[in-house]
N, C-alpha and C. Protein backbone atom coordinates (compact mmCIF):
# COMPACT_ATOMS: atom_id res chain seq x y z
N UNK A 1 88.12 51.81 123.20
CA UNK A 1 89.54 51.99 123.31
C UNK A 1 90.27 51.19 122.22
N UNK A 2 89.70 49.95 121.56
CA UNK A 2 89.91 49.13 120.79
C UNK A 2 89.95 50.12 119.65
N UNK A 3 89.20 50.82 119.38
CA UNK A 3 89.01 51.53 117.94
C UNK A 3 90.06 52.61 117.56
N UNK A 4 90.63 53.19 119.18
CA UNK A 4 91.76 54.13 119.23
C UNK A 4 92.87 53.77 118.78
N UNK A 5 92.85 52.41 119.53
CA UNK A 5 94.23 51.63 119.35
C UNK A 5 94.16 51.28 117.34
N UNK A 6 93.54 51.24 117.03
CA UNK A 6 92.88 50.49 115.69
C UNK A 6 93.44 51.77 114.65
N UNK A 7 92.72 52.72 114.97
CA UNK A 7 92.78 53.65 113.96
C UNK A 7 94.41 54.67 114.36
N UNK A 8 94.87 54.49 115.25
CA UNK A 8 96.31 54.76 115.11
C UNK A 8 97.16 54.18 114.77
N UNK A 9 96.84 52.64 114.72
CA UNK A 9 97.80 51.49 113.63
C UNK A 9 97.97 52.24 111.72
N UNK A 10 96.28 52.40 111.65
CA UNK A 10 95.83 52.39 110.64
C UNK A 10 96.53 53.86 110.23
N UNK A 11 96.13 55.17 110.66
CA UNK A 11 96.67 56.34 110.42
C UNK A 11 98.30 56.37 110.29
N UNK A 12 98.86 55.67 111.02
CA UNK A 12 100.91 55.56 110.96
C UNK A 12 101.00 55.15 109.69
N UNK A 13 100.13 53.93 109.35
CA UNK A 13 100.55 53.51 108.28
C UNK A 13 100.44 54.29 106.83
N UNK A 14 99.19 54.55 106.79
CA UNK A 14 98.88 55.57 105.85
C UNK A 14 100.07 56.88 105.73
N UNK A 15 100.32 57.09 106.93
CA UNK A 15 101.18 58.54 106.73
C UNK A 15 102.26 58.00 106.06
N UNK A 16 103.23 56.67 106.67
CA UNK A 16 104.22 55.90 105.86
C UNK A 16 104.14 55.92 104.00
N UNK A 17 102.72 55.56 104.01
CA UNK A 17 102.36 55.49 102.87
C UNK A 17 102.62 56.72 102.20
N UNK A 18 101.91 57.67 102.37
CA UNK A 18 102.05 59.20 102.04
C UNK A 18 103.19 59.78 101.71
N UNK A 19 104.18 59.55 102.62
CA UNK A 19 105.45 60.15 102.51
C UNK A 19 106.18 59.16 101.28
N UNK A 20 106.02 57.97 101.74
CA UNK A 20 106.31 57.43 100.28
C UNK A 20 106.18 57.45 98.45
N UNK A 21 104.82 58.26 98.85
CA UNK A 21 104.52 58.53 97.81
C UNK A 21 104.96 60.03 97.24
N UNK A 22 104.89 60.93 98.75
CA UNK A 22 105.92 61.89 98.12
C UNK A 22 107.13 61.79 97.61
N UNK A 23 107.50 60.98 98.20
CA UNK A 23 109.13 61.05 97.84
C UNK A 23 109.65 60.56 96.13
N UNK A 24 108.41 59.53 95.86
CA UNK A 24 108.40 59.04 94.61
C UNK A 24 107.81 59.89 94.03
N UNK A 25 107.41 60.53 94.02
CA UNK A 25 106.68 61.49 93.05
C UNK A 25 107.13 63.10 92.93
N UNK A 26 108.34 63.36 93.76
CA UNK A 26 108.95 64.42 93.92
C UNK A 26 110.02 63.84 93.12
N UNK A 27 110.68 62.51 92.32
CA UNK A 27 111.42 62.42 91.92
C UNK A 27 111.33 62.38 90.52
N UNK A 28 110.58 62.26 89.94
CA UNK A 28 109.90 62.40 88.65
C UNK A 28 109.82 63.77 88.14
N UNK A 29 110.30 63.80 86.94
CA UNK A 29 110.46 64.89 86.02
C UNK A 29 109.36 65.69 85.82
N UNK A 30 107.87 64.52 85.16
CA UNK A 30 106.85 65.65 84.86
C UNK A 30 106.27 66.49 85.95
N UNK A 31 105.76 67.18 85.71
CA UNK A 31 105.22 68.36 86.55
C UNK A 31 103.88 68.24 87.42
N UNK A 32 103.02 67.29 86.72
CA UNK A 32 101.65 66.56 87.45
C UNK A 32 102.05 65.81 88.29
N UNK A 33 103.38 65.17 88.47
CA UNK A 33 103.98 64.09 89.77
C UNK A 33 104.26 65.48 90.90
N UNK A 34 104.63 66.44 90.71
CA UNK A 34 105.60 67.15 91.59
C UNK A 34 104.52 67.63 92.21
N UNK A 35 103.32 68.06 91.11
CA UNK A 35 102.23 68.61 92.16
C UNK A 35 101.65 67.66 93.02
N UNK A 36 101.15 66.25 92.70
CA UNK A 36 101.20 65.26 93.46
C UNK A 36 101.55 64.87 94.78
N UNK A 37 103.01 65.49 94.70
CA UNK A 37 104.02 65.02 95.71
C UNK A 37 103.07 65.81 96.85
N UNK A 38 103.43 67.22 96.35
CA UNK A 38 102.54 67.99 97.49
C UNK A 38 101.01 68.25 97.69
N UNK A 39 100.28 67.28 97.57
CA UNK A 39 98.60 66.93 97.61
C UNK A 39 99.50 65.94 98.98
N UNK A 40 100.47 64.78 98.65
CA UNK A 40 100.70 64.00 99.61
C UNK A 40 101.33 64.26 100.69
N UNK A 41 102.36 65.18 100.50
CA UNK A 41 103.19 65.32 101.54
C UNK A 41 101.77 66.12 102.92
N UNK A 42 101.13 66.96 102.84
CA UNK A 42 100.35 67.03 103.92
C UNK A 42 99.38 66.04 104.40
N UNK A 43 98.69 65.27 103.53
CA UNK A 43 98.17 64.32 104.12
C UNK A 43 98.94 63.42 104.96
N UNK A 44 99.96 63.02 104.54
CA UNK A 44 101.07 62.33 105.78
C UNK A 44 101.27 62.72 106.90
N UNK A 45 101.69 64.58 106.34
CA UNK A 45 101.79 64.97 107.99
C UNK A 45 100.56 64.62 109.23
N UNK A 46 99.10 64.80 107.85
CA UNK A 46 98.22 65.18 109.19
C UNK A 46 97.81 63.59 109.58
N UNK A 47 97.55 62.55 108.74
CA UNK A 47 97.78 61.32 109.02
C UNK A 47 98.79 60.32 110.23
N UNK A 48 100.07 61.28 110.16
CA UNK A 48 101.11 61.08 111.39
C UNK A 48 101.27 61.83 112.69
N UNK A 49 100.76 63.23 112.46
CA UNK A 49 100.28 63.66 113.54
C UNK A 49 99.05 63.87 114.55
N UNK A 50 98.10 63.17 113.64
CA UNK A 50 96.83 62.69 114.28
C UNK A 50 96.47 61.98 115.53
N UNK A 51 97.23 60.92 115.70
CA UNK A 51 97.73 59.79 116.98
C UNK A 51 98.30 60.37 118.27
N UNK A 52 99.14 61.51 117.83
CA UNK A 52 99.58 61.75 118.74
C UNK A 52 98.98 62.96 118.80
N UNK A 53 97.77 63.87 118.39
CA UNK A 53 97.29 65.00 119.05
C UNK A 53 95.99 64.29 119.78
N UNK A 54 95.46 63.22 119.16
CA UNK A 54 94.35 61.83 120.14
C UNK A 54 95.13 61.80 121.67
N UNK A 55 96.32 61.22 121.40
CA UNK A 55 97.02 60.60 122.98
C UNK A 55 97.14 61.73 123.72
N UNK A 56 97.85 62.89 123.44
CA UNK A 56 97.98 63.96 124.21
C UNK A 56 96.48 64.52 124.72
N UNK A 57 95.49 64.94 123.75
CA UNK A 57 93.91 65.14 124.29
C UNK A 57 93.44 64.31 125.21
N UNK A 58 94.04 62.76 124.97
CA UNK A 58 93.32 61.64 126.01
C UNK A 58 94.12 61.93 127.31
N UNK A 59 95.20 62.07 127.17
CA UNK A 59 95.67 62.29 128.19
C UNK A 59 95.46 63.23 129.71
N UNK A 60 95.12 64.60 128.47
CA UNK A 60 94.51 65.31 129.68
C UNK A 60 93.68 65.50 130.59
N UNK A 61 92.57 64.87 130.19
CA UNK A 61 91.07 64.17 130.53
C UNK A 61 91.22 63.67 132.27
């Protein structure tokens, strides 16, 4: 349960991360940032919605 709790600290943060990095990299002119942006912007999502498709599965159990 330790490891659940662990790796949903860890996954929020990362997604934080992610989106951050989209956002910086969606603001940039060249064209290799913009594609960037969107390599990141889904990893965030699935990074931030990960935790909570865990809790809801645990839940049902």
């Amino acid at each position: 349960m330790a490891a659940l709790g662990f790796l949903s600290v860890v996954l929020t943060r990362l997604s934080i991360v992610s989106f951050t990095c989209f956002a910086a990299c969606r603001a940039q002119q060249h064209r290799a940032f913009k594609v960037l942006a969107y390599v990141c912007l889904p990893v965030g999502l699935a990074c931030g919605l990960t935790p909570i498709a865990v809790l809801t599965h645990a839940s049902t159990l």
